[in-house]
Protein backbone atom coordinates (compact mmCIF):
# COMPACT_ATOMS: atom_id res chain seq x y z
CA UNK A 1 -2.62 15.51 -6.17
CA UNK A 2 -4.91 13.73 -4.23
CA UNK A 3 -4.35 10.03 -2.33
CA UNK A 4 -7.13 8.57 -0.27
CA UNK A 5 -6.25 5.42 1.58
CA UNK A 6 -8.93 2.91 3.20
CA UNK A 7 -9.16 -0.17 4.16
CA UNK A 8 -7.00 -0.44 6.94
CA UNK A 9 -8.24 -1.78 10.38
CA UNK A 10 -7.96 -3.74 13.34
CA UNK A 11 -6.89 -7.92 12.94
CA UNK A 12 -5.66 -10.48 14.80
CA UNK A 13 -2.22 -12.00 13.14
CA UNK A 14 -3.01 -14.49 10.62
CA UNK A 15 -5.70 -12.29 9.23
CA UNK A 16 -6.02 -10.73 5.81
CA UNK A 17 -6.77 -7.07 4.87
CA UNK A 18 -7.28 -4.84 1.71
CA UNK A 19 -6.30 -2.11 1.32
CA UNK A 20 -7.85 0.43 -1.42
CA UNK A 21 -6.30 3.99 -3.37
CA UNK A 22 -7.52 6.11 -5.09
CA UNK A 23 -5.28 8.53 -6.85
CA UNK A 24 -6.43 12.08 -8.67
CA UNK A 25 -4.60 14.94 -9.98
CA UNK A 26 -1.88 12.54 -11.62
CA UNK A 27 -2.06 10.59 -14.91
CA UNK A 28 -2.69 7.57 -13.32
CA UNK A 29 -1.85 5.25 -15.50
CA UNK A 30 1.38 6.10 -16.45
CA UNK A 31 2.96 6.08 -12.98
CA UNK A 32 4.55 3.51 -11.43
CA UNK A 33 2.53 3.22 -7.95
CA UNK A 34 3.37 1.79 -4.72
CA UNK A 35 2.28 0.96 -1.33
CA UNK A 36 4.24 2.32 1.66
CA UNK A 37 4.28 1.99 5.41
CA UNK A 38 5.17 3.86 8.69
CA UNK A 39 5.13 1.96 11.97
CA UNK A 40 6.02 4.24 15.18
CA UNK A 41 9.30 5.19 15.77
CA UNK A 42 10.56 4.26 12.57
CA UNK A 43 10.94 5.33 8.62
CA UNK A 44 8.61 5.19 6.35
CA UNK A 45 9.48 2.32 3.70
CA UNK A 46 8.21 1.12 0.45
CA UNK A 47 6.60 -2.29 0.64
CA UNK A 48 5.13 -3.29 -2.75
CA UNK A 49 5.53 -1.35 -6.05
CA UNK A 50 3.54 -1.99 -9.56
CA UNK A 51 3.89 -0.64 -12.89
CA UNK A 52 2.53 1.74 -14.94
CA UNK A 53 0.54 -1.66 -16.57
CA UNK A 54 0.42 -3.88 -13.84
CA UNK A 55 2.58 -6.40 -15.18
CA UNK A 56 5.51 -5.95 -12.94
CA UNK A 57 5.54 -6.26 -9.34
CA UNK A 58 8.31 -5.94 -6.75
CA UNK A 59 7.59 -6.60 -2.68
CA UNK A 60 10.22 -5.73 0.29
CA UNK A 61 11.18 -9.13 1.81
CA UNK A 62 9.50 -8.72 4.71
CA UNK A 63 5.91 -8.83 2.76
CA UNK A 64 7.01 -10.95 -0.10
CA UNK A 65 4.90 -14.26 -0.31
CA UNK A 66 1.76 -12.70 1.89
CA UNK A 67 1.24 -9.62 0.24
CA UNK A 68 -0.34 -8.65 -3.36
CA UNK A 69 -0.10 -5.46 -5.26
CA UNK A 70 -2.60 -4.89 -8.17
CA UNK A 71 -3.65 -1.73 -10.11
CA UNK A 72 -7.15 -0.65 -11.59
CA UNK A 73 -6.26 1.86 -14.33
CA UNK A 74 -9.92 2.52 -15.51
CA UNK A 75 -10.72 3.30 -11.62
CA UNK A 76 -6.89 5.20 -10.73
CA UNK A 77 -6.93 2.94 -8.05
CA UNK A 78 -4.29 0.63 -6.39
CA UNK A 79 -4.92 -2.19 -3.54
CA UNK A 80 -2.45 -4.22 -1.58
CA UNK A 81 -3.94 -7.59 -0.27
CA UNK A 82 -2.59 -8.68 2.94
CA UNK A 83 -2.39 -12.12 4.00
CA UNK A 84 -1.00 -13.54 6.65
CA UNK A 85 -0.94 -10.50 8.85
CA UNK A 86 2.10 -10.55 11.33
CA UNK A 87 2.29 -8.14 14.48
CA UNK A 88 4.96 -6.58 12.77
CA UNK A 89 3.13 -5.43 9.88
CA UNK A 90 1.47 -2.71 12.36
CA UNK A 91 1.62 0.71 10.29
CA UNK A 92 0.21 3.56 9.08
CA UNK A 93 0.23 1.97 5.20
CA UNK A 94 0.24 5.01 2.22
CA UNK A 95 0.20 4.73 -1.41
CA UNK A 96 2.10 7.04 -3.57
CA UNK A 97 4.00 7.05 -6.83
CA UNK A 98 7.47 4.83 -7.09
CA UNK A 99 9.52 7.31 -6.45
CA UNK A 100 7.41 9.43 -4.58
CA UNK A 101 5.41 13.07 -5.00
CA UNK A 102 5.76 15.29 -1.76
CA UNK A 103 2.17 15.18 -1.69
CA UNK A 104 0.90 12.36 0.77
CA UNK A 105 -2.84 11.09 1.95
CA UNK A 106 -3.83 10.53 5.30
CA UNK A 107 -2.36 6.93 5.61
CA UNK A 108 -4.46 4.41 6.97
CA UNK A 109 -3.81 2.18 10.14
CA UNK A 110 -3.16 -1.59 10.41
CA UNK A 111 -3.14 -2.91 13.69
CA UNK A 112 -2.48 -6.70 14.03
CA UNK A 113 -2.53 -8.23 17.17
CA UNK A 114 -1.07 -11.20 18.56
């Protein structure tokens, strides 16, 4: 299994991000995917989920109303728009299955300043 995240960065709060996965070495399509995130010092929690279609969506309340999960089957890729970047949303963000594999990517960072 293979997980590359990108799209992380540097913004100040307020700003918006995307972040891009791409998944290989699973059957993509039929796994429920989601995004998670590690900020220092703390657990690693599940932010944003989607399923195996795309039609259902679930989002931590922390994220809910700023951030977007969506899926790209044909491309075994998953994205998480963030809007409305808050300071607290710093993290090392990594996608994974819902319910997930032991195998994990790099992560990448989101720093949001105030």
């Amino acid at each position: 299994v293979q997980l590359v995240e990108s799209g992380g960065g540097l913004v100040q709060a307020g700003g918006s991000l995307r972040l891009s996965c791409a998944a290989s070495g699973i059957v993509f399509s039929i796994n429920r995917m989601g995004w998670y995130r590690q900020a220092p010092g703390k657990q690693r929690e599940l932010v944003a989920s989607i399923s195996s279609g795309g039609g259902t969506t679930n989002y931590a309340d922390s994220v809910k109303g700023r951030f977007t999960i969506s899926r790209d089957n044909a491309k075994n890729t998953v994205y998480l728009q963030m809007n409305s970047l808050k300071p607290e949303d710093t993290a090392v963000y990594y996608c994974n299955t819902n319910g997930p594999l032991p195998d994990w990517g790099q992560g990448t960072q989101v720093t949001v300043s105030s």
